[in-house]
PDB file of N, CA and C in Angstrom:
ATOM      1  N   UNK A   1     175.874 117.618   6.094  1.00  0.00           N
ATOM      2  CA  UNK A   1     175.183 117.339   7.330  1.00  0.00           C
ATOM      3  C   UNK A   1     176.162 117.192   8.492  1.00  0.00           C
ATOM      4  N   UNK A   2     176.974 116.689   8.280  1.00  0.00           N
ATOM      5  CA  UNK A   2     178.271 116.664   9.480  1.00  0.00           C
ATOM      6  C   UNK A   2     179.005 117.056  10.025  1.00  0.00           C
ATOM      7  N   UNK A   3     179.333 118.539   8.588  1.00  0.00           N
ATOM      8  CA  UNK A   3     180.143 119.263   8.743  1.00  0.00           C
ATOM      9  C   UNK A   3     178.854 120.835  10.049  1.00  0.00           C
ATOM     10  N   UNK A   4     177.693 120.497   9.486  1.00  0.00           N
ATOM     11  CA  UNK A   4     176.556 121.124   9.936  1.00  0.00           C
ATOM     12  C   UNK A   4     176.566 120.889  11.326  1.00  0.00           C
ATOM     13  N   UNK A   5     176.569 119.311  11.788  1.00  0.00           N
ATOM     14  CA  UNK A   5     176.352 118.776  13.199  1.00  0.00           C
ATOM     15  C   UNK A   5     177.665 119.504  14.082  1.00  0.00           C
ATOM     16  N   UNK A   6     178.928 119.601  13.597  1.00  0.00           N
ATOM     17  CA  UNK A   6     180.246 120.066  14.179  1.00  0.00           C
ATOM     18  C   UNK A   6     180.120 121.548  14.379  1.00  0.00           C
ATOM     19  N   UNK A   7     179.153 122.452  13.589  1.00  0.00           N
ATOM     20  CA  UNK A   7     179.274 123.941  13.967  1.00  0.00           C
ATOM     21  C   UNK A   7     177.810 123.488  14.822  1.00  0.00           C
ATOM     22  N   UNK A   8     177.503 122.866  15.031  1.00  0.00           N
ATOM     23  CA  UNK A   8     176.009 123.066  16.099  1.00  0.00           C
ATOM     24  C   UNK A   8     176.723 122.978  17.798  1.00  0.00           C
ATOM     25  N   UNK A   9     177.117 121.459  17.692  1.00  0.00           N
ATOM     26  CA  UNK A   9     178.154 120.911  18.569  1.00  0.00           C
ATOM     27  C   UNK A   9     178.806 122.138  19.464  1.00  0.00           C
ATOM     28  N   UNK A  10     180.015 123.029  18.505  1.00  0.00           N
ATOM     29  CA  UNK A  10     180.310 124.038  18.893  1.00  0.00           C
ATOM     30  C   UNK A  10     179.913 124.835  19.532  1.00  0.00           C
ATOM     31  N   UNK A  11     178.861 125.065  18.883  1.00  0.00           N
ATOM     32  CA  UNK A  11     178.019 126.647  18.811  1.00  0.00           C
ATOM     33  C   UNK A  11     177.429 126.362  20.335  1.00  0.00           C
ATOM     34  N   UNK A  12     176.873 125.473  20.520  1.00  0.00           N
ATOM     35  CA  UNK A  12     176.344 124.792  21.919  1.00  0.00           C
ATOM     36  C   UNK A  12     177.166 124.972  23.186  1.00  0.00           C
ATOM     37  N   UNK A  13     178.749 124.756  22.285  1.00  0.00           N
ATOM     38  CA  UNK A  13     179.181 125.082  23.863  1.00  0.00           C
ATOM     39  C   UNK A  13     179.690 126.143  24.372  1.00  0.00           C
ATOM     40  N   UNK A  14     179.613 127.289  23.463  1.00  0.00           N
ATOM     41  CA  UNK A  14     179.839 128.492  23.442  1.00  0.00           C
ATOM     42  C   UNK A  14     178.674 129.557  24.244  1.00  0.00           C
ATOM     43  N   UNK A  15     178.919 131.049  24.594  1.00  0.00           N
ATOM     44  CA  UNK A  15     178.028 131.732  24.944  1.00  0.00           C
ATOM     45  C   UNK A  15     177.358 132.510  23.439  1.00  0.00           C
ATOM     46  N   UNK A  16     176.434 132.178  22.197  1.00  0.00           N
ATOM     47  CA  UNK A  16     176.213 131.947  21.414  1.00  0.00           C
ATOM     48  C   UNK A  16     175.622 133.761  21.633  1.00  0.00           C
ATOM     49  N   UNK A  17     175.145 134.227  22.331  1.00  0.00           N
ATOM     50  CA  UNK A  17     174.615 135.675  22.548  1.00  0.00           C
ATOM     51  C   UNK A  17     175.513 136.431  22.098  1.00  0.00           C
ATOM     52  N   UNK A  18     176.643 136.026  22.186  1.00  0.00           N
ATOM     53  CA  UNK A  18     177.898 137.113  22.131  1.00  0.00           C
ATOM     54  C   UNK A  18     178.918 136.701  21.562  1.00  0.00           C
ATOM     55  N   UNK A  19     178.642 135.619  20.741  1.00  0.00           N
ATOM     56  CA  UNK A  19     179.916 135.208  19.764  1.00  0.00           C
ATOM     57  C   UNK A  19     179.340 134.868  18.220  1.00  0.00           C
ATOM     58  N   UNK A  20     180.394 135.374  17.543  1.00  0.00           N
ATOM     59  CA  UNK A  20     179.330 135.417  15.939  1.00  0.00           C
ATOM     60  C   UNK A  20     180.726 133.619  15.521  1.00  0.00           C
ATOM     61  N   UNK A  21     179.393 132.837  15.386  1.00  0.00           N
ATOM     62  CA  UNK A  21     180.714 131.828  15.267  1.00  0.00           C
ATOM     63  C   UNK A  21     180.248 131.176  13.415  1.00  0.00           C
ATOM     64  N   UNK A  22     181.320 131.546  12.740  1.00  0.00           N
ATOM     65  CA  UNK A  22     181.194 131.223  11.374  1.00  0.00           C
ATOM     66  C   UNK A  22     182.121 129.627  11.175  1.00  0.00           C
ATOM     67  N   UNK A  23     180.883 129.392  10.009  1.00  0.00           N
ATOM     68  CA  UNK A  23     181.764 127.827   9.593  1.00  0.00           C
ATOM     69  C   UNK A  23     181.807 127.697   8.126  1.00  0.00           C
ATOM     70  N   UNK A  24     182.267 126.910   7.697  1.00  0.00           N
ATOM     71  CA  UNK A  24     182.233 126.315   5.975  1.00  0.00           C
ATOM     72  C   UNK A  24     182.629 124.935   5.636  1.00  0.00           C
ATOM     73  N   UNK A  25     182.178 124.868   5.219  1.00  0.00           N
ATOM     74  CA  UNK A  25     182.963 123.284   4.110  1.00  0.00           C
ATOM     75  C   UNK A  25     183.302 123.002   3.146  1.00  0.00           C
ATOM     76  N   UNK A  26     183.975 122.239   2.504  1.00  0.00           N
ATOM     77  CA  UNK A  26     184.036 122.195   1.763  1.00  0.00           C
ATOM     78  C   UNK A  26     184.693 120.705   1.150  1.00  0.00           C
ATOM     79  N   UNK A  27     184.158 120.078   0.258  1.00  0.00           N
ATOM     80  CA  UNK A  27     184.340 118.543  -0.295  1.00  0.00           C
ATOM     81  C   UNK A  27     185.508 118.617  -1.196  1.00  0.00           C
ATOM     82  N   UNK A  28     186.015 117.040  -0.824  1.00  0.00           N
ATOM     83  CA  UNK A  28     187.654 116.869  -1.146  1.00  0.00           C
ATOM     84  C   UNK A  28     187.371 115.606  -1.386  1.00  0.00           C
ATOM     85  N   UNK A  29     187.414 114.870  -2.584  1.00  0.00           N
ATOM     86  CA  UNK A  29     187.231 113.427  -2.712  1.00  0.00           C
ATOM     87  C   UNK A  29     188.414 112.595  -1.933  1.00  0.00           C
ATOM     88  N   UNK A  30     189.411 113.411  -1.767  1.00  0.00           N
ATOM     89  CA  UNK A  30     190.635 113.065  -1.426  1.00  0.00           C
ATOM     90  C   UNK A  30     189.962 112.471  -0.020  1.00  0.00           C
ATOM     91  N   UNK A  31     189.226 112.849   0.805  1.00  0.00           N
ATOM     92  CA  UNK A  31     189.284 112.583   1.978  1.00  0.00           C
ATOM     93  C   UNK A  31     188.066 111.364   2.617  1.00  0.00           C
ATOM     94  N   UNK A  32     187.671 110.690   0.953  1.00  0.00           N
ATOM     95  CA  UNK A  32     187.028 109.511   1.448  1.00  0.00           C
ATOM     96  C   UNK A  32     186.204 109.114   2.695  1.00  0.00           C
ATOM     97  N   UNK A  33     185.472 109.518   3.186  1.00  0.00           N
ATOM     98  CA  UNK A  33     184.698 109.214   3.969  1.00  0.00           C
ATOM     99  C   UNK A  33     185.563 110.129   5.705  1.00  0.00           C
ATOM    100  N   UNK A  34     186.203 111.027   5.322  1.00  0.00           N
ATOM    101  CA  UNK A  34     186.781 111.782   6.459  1.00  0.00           C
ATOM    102  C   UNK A  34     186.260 112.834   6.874  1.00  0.00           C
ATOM    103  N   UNK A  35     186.093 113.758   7.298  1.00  0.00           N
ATOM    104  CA  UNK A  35     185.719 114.911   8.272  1.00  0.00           C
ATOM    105  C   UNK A  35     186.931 115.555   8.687  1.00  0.00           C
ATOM    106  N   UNK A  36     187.842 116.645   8.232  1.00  0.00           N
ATOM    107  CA  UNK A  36     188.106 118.001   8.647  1.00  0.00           C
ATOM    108  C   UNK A  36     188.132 118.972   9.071  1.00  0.00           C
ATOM    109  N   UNK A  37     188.173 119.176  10.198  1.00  0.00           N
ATOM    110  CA  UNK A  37     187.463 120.203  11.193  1.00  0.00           C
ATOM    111  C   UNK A  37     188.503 120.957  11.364  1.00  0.00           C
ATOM    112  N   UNK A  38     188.740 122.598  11.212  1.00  0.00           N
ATOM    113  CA  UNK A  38     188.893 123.247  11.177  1.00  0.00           C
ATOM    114  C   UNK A  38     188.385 124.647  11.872  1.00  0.00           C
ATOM    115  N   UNK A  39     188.632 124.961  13.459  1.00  0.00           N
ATOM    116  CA  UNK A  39     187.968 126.066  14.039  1.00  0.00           C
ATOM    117  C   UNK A  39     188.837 127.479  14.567  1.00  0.00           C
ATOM    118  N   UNK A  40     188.884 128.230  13.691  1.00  0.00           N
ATOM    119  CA  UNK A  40     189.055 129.328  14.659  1.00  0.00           C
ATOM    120  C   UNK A  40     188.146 130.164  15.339  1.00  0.00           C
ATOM    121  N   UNK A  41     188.781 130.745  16.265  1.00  0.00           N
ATOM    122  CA  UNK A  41     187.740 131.467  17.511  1.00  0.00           C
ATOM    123  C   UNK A  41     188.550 132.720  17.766  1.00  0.00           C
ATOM    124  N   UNK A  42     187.789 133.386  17.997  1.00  0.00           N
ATOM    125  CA  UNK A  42     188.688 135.174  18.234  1.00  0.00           C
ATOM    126  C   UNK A  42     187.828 135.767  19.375  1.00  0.00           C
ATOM    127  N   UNK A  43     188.470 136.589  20.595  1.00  0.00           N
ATOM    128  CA  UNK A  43     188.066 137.507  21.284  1.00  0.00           C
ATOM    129  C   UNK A  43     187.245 136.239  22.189  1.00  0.00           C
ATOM    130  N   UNK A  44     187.660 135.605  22.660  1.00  0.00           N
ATOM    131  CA  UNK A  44     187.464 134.536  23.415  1.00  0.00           C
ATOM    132  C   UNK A  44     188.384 135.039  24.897  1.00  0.00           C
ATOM    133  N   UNK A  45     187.515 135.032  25.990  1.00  0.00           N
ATOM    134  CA  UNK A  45     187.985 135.390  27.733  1.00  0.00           C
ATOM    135  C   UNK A  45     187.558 134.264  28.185  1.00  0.00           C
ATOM    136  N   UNK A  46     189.044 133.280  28.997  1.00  0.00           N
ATOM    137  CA  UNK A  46     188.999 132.296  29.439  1.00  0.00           C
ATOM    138  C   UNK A  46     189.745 131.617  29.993  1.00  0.00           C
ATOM    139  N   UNK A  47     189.969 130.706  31.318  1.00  0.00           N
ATOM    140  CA  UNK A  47     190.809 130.828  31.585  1.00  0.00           C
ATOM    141  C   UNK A  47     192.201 129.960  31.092  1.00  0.00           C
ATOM    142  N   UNK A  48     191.320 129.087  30.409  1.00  0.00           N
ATOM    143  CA  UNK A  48     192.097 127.974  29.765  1.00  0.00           C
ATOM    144  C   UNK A  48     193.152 128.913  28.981  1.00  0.00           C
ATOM    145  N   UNK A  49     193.156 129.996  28.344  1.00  0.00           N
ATOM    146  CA  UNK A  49     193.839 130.434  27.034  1.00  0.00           C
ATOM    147  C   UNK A  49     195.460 130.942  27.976  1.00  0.00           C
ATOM    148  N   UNK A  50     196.130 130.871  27.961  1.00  0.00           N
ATOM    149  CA  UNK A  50     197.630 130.906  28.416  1.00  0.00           C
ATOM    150  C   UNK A  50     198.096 132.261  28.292  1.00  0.00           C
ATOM    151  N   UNK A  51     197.875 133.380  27.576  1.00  0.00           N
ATOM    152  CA  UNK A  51     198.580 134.574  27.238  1.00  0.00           C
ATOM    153  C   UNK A  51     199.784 134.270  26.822  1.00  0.00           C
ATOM    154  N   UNK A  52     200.925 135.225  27.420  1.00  0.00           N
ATOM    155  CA  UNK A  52     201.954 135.433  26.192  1.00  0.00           C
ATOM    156  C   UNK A  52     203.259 134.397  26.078  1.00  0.00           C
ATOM    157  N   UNK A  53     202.728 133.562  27.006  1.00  0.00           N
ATOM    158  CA  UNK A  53     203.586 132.184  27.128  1.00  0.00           C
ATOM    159  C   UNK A  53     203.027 130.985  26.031  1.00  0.00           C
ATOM    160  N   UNK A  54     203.558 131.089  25.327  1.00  0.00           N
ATOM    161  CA  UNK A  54     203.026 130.086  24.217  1.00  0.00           C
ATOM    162  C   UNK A  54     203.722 129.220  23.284  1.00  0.00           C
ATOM    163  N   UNK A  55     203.735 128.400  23.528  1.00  0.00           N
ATOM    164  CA  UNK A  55     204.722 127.105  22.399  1.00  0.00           C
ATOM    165  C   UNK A  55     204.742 127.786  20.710  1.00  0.00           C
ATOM    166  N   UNK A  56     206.068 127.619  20.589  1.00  0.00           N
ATOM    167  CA  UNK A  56     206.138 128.156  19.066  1.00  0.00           C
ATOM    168  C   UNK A  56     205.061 127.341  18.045  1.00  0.00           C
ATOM    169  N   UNK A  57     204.849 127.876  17.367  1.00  0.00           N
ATOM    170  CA  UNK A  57     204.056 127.368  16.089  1.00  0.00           C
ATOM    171  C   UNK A  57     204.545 126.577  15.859  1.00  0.00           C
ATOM    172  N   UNK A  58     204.153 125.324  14.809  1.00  0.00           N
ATOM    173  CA  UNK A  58     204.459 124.006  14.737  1.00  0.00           C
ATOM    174  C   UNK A  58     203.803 123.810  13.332  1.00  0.00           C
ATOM    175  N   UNK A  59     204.618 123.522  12.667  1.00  0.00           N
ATOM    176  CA  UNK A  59     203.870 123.282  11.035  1.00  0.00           C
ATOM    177  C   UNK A  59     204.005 121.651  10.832  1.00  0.00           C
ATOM    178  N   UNK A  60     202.582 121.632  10.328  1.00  0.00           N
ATOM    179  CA  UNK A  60     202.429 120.491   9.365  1.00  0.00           C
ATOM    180  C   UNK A  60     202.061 119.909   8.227  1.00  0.00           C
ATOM    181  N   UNK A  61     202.267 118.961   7.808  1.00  0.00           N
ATOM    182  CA  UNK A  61     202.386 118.606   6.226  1.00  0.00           C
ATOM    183  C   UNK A  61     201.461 117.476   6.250  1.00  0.00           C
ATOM    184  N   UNK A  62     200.739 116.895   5.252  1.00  0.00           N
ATOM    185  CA  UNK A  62     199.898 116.006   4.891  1.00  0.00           C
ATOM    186  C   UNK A  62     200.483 114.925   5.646  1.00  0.00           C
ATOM    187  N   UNK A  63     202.037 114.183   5.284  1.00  0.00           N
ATOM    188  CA  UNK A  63     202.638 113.260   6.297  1.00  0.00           C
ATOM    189  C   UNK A  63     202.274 113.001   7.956  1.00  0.00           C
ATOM    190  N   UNK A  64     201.678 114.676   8.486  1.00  0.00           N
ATOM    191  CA  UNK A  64     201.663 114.699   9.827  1.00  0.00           C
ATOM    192  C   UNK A  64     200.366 114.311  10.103  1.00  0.00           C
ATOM    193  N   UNK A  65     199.125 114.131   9.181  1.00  0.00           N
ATOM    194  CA  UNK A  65     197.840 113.994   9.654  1.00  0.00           C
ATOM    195  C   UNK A  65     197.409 112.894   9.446  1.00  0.00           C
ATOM    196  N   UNK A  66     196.860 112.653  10.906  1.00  0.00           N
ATOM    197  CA  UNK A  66     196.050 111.219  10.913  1.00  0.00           C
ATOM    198  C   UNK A  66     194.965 111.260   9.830  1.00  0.00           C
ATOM    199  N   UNK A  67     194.481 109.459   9.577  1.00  0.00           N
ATOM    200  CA  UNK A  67     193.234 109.458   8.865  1.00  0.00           C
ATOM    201  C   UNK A  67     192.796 108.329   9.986  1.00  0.00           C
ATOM    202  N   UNK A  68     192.531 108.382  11.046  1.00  0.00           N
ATOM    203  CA  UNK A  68     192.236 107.524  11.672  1.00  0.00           C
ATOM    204  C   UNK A  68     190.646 107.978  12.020  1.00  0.00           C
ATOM    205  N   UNK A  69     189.944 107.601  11.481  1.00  0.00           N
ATOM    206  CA  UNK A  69     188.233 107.561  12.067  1.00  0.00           C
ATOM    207  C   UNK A  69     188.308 108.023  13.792  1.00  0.00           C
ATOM    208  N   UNK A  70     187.193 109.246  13.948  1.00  0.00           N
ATOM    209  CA  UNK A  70     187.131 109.276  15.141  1.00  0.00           C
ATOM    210  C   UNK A  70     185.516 109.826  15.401  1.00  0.00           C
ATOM    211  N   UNK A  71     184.922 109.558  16.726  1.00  0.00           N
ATOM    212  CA  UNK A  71     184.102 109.795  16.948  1.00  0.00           C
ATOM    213  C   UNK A  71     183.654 111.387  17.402  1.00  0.00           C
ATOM    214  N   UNK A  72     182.277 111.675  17.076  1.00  0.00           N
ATOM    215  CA  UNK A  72     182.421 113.234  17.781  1.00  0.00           C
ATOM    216  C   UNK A  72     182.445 113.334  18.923  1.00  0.00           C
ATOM    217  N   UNK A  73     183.266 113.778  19.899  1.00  0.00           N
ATOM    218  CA  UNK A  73     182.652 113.937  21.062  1.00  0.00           C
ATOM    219  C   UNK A  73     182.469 114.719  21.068  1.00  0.00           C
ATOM    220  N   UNK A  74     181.173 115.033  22.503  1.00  0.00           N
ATOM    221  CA  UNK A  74     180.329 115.838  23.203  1.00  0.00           C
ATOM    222  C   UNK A  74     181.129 117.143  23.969  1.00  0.00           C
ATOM    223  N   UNK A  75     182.557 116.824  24.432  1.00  0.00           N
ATOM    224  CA  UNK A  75     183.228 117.398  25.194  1.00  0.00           C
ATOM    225  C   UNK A  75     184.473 118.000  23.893  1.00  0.00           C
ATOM    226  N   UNK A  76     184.152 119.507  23.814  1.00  0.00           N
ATOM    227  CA  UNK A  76     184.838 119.625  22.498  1.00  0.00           C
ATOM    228  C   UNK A  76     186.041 120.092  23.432  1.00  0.00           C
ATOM    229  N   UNK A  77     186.489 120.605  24.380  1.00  0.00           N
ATOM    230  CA  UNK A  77     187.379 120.588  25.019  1.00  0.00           C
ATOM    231  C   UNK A  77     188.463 119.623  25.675  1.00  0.00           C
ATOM    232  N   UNK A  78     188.195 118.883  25.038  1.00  0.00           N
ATOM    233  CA  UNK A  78     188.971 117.431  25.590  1.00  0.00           C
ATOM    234  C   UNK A  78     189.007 116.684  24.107  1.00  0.00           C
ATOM    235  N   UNK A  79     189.817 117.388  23.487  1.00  0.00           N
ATOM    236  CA  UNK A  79     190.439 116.723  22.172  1.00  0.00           C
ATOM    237  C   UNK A  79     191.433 115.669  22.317  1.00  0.00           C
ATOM    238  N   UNK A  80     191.632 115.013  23.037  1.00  0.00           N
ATOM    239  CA  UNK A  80     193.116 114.501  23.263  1.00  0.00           C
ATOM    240  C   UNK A  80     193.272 113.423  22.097  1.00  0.00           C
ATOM    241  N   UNK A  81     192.110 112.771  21.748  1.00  0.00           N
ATOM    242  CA  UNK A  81     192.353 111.812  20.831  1.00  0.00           C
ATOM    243  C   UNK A  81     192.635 112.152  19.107  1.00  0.00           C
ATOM    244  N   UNK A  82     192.129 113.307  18.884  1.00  0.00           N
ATOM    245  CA  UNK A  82     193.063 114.221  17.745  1.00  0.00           C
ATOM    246  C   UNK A  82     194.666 114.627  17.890  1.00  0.00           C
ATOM    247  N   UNK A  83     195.175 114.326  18.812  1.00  0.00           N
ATOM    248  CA  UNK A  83     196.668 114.521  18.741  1.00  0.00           C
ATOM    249  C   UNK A  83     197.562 113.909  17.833  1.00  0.00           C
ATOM    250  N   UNK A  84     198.661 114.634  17.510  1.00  0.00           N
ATOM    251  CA  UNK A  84     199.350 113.825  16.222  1.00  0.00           C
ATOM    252  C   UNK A  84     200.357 113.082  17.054  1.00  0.00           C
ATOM    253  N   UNK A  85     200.266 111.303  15.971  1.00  0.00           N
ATOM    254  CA  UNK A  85     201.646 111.090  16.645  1.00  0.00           C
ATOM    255  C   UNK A  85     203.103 111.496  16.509  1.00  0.00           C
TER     256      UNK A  85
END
């Protein structure tokens, strides 16, 4: 159901006519009462997206991810509170 509410969320704020937006889930006991969100998006025109100036890739390891409870917000563009420390 949650993982359901997060592709609706999305899908909402998207132009939904013209974007095929796929989701999945999938259960991890490991993650105890957590939520994983996971979105890619392709063929997206906008102005937010930067082109060929782009911060190198950045890998992370289980060490790097919060488990800190967070709320959904409404404004999926304003992630700031998912940032790693």
């Amino acid at each position: 159901a949650e993982a359901n509410s997060v592709a609706k969320k999305i899908s909402g704020r998207m132009d939904v006519n013209n974007a095929l937006v796929i989701w999945g889930a999938r259960v991890n006991d490991e993650f105890e009462g957590y939520l994983r969100v996971m979105l890619l998006i392709t063929g997206i025109k906008s102005p937010q997206i930067f082109g060929k100036d782009i911060s190198p890739v950045q890998s992370f390891n289980n060490k790097n991810i919060s488990n800190k409870k967070i709320g959904l917000s409404n404004d999926i563009f304003n992630i700031g509170e998912l940032a790693f420390d």
